[in-house]
C-alpha atoms as a PDB file:
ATOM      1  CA  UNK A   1      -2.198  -0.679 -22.745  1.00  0.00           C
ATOM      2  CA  UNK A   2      -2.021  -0.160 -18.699  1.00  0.00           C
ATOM      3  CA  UNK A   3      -1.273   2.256 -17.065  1.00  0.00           C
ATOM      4  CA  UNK A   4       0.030   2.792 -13.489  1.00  0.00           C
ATOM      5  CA  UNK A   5       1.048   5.486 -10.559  1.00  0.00           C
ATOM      6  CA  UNK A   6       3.419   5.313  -8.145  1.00  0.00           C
ATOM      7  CA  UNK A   7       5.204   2.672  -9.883  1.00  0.00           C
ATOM      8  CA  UNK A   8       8.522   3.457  -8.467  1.00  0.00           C
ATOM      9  CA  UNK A   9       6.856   2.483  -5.158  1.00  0.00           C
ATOM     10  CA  UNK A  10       6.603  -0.930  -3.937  1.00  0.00           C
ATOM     11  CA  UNK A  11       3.218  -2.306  -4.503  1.00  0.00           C
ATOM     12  CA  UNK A  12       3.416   0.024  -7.816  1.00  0.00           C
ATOM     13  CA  UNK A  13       6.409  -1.394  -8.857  1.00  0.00           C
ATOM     14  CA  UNK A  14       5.139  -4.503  -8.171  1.00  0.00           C
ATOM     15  CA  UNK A  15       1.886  -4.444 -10.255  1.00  0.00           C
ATOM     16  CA  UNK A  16       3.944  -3.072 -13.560  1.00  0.00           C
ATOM     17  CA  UNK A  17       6.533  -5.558 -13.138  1.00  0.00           C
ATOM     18  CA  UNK A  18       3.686  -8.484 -12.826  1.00  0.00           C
ATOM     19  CA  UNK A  19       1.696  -6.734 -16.209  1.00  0.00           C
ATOM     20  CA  UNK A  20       5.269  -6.282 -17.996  1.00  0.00           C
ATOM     21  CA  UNK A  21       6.215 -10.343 -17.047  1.00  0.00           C
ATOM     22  CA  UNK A  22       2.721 -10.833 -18.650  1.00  0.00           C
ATOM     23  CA  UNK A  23       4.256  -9.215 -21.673  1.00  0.00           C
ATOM     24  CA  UNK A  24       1.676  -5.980 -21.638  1.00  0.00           C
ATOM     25  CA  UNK A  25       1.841  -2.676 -22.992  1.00  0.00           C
ATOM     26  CA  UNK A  26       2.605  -0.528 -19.890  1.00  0.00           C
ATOM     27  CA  UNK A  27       2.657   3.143 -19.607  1.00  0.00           C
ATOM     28  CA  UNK A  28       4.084   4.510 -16.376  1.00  0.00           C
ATOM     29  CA  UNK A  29       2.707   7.704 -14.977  1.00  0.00           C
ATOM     30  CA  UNK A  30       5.279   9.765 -13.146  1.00  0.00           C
ATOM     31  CA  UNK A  31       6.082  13.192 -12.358  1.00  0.00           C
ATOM     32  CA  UNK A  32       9.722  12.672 -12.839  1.00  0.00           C
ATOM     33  CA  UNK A  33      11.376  11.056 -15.660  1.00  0.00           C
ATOM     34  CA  UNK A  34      14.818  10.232 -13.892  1.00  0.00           C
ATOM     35  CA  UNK A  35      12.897   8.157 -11.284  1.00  0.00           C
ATOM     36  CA  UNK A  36      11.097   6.223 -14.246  1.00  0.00           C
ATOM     37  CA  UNK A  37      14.266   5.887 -16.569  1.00  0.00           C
ATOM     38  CA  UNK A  38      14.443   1.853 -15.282  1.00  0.00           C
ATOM     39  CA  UNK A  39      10.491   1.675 -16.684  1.00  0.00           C
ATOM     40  CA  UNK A  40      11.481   3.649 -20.020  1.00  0.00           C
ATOM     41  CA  UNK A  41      14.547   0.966 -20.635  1.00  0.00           C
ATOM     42  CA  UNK A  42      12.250  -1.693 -20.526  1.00  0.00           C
ATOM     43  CA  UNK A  43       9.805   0.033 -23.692  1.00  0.00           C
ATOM     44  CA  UNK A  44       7.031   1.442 -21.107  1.00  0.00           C
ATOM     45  CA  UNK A  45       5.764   4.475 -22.125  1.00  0.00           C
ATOM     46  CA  UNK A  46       6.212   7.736 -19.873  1.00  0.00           C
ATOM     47  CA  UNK A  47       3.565   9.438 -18.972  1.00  0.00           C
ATOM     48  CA  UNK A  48       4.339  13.399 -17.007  1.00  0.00           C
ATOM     49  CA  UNK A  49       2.112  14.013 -14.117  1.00  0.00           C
ATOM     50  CA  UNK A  50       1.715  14.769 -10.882  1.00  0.00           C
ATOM     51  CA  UNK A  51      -1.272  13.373  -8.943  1.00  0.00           C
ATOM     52  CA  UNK A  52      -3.245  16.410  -8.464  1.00  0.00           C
ATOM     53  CA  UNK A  53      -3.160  17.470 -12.448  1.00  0.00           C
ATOM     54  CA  UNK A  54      -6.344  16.063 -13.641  1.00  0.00           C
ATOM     55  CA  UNK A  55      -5.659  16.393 -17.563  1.00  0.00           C
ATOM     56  CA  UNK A  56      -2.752  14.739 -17.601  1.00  0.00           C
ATOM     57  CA  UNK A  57      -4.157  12.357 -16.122  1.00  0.00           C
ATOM     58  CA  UNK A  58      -6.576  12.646 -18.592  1.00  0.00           C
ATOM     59  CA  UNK A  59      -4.017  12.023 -20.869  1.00  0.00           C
ATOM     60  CA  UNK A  60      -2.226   9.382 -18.975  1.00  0.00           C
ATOM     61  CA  UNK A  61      -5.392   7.191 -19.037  1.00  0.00           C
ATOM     62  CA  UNK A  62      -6.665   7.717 -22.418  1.00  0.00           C
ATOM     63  CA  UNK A  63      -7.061   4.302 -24.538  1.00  0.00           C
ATOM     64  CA  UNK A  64      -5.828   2.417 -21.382  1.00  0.00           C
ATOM     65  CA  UNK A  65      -7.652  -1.358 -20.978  1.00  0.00           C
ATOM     66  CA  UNK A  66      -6.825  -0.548 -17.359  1.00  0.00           C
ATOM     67  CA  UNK A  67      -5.727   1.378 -15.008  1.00  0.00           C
ATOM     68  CA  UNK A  68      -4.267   1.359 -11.375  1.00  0.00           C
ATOM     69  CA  UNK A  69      -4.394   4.166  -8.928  1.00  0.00           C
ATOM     70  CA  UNK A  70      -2.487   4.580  -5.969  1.00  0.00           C
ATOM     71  CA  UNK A  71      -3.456   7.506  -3.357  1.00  0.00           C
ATOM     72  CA  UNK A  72       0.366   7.806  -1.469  1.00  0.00           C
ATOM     73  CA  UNK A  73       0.105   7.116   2.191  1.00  0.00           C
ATOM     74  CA  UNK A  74       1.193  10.441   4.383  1.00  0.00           C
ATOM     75  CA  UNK A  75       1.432  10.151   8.235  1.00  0.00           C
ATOM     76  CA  UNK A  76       1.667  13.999   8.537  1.00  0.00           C
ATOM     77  CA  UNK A  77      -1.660  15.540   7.631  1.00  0.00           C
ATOM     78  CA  UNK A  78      -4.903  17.537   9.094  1.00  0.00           C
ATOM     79  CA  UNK A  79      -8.003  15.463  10.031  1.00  0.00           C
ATOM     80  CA  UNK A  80      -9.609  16.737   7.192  1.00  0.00           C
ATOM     81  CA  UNK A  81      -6.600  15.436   4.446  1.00  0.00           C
ATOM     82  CA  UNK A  82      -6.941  18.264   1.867  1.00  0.00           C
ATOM     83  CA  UNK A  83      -3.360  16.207   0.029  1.00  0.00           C
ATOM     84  CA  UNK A  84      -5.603  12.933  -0.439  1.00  0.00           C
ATOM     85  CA  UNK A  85      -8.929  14.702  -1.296  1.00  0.00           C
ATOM     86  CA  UNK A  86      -6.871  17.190  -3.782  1.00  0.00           C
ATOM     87  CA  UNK A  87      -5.604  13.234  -5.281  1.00  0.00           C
ATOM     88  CA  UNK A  88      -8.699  11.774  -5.319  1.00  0.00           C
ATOM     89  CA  UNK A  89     -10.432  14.432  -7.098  1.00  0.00           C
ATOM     90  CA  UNK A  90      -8.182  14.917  -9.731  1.00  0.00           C
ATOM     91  CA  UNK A  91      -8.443  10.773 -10.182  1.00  0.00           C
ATOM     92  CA  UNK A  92     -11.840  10.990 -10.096  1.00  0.00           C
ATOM     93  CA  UNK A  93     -11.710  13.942 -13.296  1.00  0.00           C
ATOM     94  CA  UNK A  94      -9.622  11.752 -14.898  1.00  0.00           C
ATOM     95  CA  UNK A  95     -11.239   8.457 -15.186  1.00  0.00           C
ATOM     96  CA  UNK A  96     -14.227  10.317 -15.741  1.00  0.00           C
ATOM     97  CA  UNK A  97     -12.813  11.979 -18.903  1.00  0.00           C
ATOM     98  CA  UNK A  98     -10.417   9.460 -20.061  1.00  0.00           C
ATOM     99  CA  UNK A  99     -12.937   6.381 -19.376  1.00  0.00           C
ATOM    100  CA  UNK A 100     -10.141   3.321 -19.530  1.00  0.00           C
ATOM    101  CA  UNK A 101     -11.276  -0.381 -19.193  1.00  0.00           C
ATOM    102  CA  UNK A 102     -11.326  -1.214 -15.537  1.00  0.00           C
ATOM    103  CA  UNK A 103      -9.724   0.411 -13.050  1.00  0.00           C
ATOM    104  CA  UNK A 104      -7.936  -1.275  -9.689  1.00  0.00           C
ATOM    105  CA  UNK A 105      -7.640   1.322  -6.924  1.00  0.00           C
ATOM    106  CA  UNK A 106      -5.263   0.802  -3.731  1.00  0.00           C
ATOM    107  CA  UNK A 107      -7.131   1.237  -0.571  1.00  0.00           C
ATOM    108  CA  UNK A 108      -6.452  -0.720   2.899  1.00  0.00           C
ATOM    109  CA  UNK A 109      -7.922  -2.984   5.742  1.00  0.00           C
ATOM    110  CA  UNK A 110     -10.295  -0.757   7.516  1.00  0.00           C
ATOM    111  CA  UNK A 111     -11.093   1.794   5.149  1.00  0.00           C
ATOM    112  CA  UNK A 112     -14.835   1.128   6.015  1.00  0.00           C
ATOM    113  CA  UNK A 113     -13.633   2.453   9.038  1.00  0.00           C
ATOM    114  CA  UNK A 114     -16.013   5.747  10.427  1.00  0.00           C
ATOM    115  CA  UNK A 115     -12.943   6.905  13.130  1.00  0.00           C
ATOM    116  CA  UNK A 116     -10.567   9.186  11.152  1.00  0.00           C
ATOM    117  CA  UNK A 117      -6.891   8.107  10.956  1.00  0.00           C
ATOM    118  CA  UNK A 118      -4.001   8.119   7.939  1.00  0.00           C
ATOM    119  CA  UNK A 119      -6.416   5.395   6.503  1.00  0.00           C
ATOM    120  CA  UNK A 120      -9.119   7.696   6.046  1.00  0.00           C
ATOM    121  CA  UNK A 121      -7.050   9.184   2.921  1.00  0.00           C
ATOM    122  CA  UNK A 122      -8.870   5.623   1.174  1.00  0.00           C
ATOM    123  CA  UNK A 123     -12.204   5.721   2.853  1.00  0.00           C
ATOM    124  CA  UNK A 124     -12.539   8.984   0.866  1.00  0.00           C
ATOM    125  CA  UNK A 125     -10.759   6.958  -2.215  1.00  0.00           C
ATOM    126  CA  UNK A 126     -13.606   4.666  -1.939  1.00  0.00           C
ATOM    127  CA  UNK A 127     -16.731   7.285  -1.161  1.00  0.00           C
ATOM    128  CA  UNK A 128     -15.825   9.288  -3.915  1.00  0.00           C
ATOM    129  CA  UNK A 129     -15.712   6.801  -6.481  1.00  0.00           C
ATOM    130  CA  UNK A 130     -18.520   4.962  -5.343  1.00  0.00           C
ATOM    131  CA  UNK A 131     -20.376   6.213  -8.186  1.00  0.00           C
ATOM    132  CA  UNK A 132     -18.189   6.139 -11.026  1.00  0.00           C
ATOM    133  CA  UNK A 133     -19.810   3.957 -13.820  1.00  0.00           C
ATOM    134  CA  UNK A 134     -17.235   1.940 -14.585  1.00  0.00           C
ATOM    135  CA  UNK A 135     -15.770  -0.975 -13.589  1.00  0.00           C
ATOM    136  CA  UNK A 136     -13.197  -0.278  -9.903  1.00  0.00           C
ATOM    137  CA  UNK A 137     -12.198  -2.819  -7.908  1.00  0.00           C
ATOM    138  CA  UNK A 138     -10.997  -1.561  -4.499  1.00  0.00           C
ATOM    139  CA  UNK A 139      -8.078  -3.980  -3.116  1.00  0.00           C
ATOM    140  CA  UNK A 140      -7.982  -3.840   0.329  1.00  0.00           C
ATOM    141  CA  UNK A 141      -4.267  -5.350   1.911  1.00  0.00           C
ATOM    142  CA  UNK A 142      -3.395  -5.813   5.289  1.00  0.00           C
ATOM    143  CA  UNK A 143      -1.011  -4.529   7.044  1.00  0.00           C
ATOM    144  CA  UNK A 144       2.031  -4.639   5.179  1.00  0.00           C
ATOM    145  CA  UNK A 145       5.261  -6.911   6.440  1.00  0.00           C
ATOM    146  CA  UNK A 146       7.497  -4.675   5.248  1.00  0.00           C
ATOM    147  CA  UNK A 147       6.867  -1.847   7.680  1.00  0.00           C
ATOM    148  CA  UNK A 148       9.309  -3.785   9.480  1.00  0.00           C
ATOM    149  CA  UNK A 149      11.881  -2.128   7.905  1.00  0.00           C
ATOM    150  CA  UNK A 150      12.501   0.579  10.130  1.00  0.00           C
ATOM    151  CA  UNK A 151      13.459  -2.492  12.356  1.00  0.00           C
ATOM    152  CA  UNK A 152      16.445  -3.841  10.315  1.00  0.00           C
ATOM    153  CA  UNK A 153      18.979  -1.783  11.685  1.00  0.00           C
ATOM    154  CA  UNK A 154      17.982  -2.550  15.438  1.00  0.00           C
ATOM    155  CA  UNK A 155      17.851  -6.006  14.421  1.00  0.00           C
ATOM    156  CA  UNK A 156      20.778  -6.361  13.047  1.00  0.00           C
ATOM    157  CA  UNK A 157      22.945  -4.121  15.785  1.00  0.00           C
ATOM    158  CA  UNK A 158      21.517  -4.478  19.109  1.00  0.00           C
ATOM    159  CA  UNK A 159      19.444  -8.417  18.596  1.00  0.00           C
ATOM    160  CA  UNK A 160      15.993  -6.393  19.239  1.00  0.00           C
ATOM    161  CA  UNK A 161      12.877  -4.736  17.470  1.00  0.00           C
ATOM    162  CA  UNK A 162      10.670  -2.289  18.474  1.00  0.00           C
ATOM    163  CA  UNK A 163       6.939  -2.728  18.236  1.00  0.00           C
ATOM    164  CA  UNK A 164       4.312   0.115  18.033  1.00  0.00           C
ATOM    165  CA  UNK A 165       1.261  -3.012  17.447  1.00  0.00           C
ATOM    166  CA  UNK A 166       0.523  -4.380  20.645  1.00  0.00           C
ATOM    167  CA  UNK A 167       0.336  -6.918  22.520  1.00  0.00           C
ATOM    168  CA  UNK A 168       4.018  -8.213  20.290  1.00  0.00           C
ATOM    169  CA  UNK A 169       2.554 -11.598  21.189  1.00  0.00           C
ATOM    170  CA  UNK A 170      -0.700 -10.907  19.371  1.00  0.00           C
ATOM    171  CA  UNK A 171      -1.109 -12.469  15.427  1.00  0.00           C
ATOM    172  CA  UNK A 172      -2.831 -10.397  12.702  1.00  0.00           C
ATOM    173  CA  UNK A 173      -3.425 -10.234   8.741  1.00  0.00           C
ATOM    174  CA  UNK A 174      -0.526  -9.719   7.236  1.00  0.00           C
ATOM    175  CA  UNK A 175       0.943  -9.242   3.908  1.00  0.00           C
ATOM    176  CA  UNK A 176       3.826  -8.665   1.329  1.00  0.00           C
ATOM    177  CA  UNK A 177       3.749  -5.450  -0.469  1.00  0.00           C
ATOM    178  CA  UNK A 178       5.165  -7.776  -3.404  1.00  0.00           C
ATOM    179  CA  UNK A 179       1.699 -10.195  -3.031  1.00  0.00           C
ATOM    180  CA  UNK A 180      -0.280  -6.804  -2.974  1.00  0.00           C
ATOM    181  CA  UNK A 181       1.520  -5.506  -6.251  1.00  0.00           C
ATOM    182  CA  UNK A 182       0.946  -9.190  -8.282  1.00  0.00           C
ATOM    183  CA  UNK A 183      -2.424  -8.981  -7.064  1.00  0.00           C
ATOM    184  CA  UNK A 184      -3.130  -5.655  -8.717  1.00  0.00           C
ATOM    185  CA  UNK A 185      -1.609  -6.420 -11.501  1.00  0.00           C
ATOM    186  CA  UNK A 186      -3.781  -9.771 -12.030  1.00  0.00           C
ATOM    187  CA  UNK A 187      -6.913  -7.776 -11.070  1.00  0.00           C
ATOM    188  CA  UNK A 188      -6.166  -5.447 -13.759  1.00  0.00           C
ATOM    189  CA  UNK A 189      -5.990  -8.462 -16.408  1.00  0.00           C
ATOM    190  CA  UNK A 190      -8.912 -10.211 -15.346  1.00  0.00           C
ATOM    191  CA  UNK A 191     -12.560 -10.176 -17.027  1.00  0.00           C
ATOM    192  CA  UNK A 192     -14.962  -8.389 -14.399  1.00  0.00           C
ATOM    193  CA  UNK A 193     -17.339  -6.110 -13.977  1.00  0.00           C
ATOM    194  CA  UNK A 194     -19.115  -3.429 -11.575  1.00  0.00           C
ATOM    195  CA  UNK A 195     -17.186  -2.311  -8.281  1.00  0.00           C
ATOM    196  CA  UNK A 196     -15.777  -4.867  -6.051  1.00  0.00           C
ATOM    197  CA  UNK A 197     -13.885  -5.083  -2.855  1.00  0.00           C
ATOM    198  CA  UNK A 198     -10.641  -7.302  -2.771  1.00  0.00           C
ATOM    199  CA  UNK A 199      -9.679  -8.590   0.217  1.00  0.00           C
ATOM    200  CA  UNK A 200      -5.750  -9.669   0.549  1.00  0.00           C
ATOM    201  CA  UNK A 201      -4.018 -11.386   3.799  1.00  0.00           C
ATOM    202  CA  UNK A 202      -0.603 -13.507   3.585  1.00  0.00           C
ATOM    203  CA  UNK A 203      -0.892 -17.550   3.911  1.00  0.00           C
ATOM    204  CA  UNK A 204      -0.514 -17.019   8.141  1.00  0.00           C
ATOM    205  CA  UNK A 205      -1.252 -14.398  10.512  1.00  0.00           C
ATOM    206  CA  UNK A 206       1.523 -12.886  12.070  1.00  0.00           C
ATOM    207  CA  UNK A 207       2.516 -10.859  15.170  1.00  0.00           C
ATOM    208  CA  UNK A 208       5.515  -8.941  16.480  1.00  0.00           C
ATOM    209  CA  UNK A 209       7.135 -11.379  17.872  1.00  0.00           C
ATOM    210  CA  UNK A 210       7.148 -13.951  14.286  1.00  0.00           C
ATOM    211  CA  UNK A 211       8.871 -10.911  12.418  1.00  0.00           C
ATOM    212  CA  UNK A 212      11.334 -11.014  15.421  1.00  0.00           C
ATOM    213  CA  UNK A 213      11.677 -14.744  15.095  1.00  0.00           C
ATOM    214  CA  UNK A 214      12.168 -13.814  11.378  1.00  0.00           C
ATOM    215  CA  UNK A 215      14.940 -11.152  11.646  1.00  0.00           C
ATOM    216  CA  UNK A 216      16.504 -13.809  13.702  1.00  0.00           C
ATOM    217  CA  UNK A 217      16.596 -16.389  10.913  1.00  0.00           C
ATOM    218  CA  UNK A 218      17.548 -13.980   8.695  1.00  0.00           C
ATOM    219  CA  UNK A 219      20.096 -12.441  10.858  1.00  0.00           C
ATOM    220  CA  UNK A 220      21.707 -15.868  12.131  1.00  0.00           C
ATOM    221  CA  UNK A 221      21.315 -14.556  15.551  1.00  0.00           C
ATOM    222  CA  UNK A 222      18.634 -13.905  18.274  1.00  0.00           C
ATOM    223  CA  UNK A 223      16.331 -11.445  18.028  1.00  0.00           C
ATOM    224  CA  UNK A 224      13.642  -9.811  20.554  1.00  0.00           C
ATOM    225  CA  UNK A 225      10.661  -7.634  20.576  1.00  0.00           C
ATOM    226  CA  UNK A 226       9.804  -4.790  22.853  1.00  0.00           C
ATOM    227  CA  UNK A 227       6.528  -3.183  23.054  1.00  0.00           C
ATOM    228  CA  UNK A 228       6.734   0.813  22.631  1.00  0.00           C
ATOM    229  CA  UNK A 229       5.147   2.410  25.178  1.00  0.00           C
ATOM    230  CA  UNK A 230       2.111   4.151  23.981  1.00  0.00           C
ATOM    231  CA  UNK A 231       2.897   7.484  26.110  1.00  0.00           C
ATOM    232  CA  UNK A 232       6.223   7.614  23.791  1.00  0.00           C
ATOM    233  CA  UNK A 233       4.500   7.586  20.664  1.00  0.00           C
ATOM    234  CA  UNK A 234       4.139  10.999  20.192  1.00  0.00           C
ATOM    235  CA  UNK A 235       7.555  12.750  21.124  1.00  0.00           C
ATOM    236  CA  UNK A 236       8.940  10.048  18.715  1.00  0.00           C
ATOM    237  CA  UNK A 237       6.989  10.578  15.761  1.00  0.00           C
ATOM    238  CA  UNK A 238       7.446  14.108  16.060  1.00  0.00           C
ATOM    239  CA  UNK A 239      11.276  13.411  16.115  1.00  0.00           C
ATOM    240  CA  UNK A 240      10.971  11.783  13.431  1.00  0.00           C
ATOM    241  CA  UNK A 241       9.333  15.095  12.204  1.00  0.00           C
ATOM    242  CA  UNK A 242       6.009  14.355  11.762  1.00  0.00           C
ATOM    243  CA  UNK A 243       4.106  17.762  12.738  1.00  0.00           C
ATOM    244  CA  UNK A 244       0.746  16.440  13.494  1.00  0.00           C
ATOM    245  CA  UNK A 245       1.264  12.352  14.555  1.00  0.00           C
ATOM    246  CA  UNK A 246      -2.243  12.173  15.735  1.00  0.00           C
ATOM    247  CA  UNK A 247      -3.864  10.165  12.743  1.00  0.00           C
ATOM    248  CA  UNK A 248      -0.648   8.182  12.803  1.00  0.00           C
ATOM    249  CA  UNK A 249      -1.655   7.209  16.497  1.00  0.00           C
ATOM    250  CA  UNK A 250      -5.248   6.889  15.910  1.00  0.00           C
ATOM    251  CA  UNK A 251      -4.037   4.345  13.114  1.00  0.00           C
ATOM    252  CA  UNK A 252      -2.143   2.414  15.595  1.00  0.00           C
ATOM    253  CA  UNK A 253      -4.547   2.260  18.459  1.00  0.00           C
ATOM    254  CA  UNK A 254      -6.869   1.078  15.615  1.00  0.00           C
ATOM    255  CA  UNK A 255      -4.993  -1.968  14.532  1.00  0.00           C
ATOM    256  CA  UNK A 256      -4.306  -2.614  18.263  1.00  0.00           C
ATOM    257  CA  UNK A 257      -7.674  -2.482  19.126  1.00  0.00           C
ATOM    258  CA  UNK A 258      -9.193  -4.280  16.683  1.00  0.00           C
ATOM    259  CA  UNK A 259     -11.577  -1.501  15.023  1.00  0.00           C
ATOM    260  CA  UNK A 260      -8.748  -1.323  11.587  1.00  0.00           C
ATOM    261  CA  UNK A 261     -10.104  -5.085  10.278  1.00  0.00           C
ATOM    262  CA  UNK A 262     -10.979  -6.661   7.628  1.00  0.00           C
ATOM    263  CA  UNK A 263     -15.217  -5.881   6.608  1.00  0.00           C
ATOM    264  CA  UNK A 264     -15.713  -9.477   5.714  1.00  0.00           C
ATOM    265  CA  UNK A 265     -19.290  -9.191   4.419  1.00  0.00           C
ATOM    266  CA  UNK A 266     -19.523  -8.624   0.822  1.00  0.00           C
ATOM    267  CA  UNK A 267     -15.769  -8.514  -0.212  1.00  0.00           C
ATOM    268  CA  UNK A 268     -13.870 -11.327  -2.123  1.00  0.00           C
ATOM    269  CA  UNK A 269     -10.981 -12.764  -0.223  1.00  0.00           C
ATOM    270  CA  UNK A 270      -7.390 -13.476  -1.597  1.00  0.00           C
ATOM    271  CA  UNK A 271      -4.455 -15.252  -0.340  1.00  0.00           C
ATOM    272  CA  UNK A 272      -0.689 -13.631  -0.733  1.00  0.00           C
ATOM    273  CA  UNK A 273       1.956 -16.456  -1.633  1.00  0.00           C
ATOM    274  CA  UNK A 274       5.041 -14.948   0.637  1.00  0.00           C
ATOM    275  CA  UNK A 275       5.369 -15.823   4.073  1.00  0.00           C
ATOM    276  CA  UNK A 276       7.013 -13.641   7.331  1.00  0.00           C
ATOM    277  CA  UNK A 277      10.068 -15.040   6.672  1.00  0.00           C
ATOM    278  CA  UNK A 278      10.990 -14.845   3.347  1.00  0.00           C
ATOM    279  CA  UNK A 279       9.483 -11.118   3.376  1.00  0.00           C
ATOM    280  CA  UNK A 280      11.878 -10.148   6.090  1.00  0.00           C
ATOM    281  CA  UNK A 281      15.199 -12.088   4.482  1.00  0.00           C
ATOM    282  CA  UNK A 282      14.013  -9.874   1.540  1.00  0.00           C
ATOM    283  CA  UNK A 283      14.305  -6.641   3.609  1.00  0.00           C
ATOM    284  CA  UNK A 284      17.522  -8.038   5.158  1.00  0.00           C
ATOM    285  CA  UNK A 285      18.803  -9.023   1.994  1.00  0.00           C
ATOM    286  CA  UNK A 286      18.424  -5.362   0.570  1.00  0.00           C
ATOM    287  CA  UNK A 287      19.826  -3.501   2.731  1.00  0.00           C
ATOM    288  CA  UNK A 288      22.596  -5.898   3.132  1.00  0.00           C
ATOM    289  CA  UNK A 289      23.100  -4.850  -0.770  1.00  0.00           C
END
């Protein structure tokens, strides 16, 4: 038996759908049944509970082989993150108690990071169950391809995409959020041991201007990429109604700047299977649907 949160969400989703093609008992922990009904059609058990209960998590865990844990991201919170600390802990209770297998954790690139941003929700993910004496891997994915989908309208309507990582022209790590899924779920089937650090990238790098060139393939039409001018970040995140958009920002100039990278030394490196392109035809396929 596995068991996973956030499965409704991507990478989630992804890692129970990779355990369940492996033909895997799979018990999905949610805090609402409607949004797990698909799961519950397919035999997975339901398990009730949110992510700051620690004994049902407790009970969600209990007799699991493994066991993935997602901390969900949040653009809008203090520089101290009492949401992702009040997660953590209550992870951190229930692991403790319920003592499963192995356990795969979600963090990010940069989470070794010391500069606070929306990233720091994993750095504490990490720090706090640093000494937990049983076997964690920590998978670390880039940044993920399909944040481009706030871009498929724009795209699609006016033959341009706007860019908040800059220079457009610039190529980083990349990755699918369906690679980072399949990867969790493998890590969660394979024999290891001890705490680890999982480094995942797509096969290329990629900048702003390839998922342009992307959309365009997709869309059968050209497609540019402007660079969003830093001094407009903040009145459009707040319209967007994020109260606080500073940790957002700070996320941003980090990737930009280089200082929200991969750590290299000491980690284990994997390589996603999707490409730019076929990520964004997915996106543009979907909402096509």
């Amino acid at each position: 038996m596995f068991a996973v949160t956030a499965a409704t969400g991507r990478v989630g989703g992804n890692a129970a759908k990779t355990l369940l093609g492996a033909g895997k008992s799979l018990r999905v922990v949610a805090r609402d049944v409607g949004k797990a009904q698909a799961f519950a059609d397919h035999g997975c058990e339901i398990a009730l509970a949110t992510m700051e209960d620690h004994e049902a998590l407790t009970d969600a865990f209990s007799g699991c082989e493994g066991v993935f844990l997602v901390v969900p991201p949040s653009l809008d919170q203090p520089e101290d993150l009492p949401k992702a600390r009040a997660i953590v802990a209550a992870y951190k209770k229930a692991i403790l108690a319920a003592r499963p297998g192995k356990i795969v954790a979600l963090s990010s690139v940069g989470a070794q990071a010391v500069e606070r941003n929306t990233i720091s929700e994993l750095t504490i993910l990490e720090e706090e169950l640093a000494d937990v004496d049983l076997p964690i891997t920590f998978l670390r994915p880039a940044w993920y391809i399909e944040n481009a989908e706030w871009d498929v309208g724009s795209a699609k309507n006016d033959g341009v995409i706007h860019s908040f990582l800059q220079p457009v022209d610039r190529a980083l790590p990349m990755v699918s959020v369906a690679d980072a899924g399949r990867t969790a779920g493998e890590l969660l089937m394979e024999d290891w041991t001890g705490h680890h650090i999982v480094e995942l990238h797509g096969p290329d790098l990629v900048s702003p201007q390839d998922i342009a060139n992307a959309f365009g393939k997709a869309l059968g039409r050209d497609v540019g990429v402007q660079a969003i001018p830093h001094e407009a970040w903040d009145g459009i995140f707040r319209g967007q109604g994020i109260k606080d958009p500073e940790m957002w920002m700070k996320c941003l100039d980090g990737f930009n700047e280089g200082w929200l990278s991969f750590e290299d030394k000491g980690t284990i490196k994997r390589v996603g299977r999707i490409g730019v392109e076929e990520a964004v035809a997915a996106l543009v396929g979907a909402h096509r649907g």
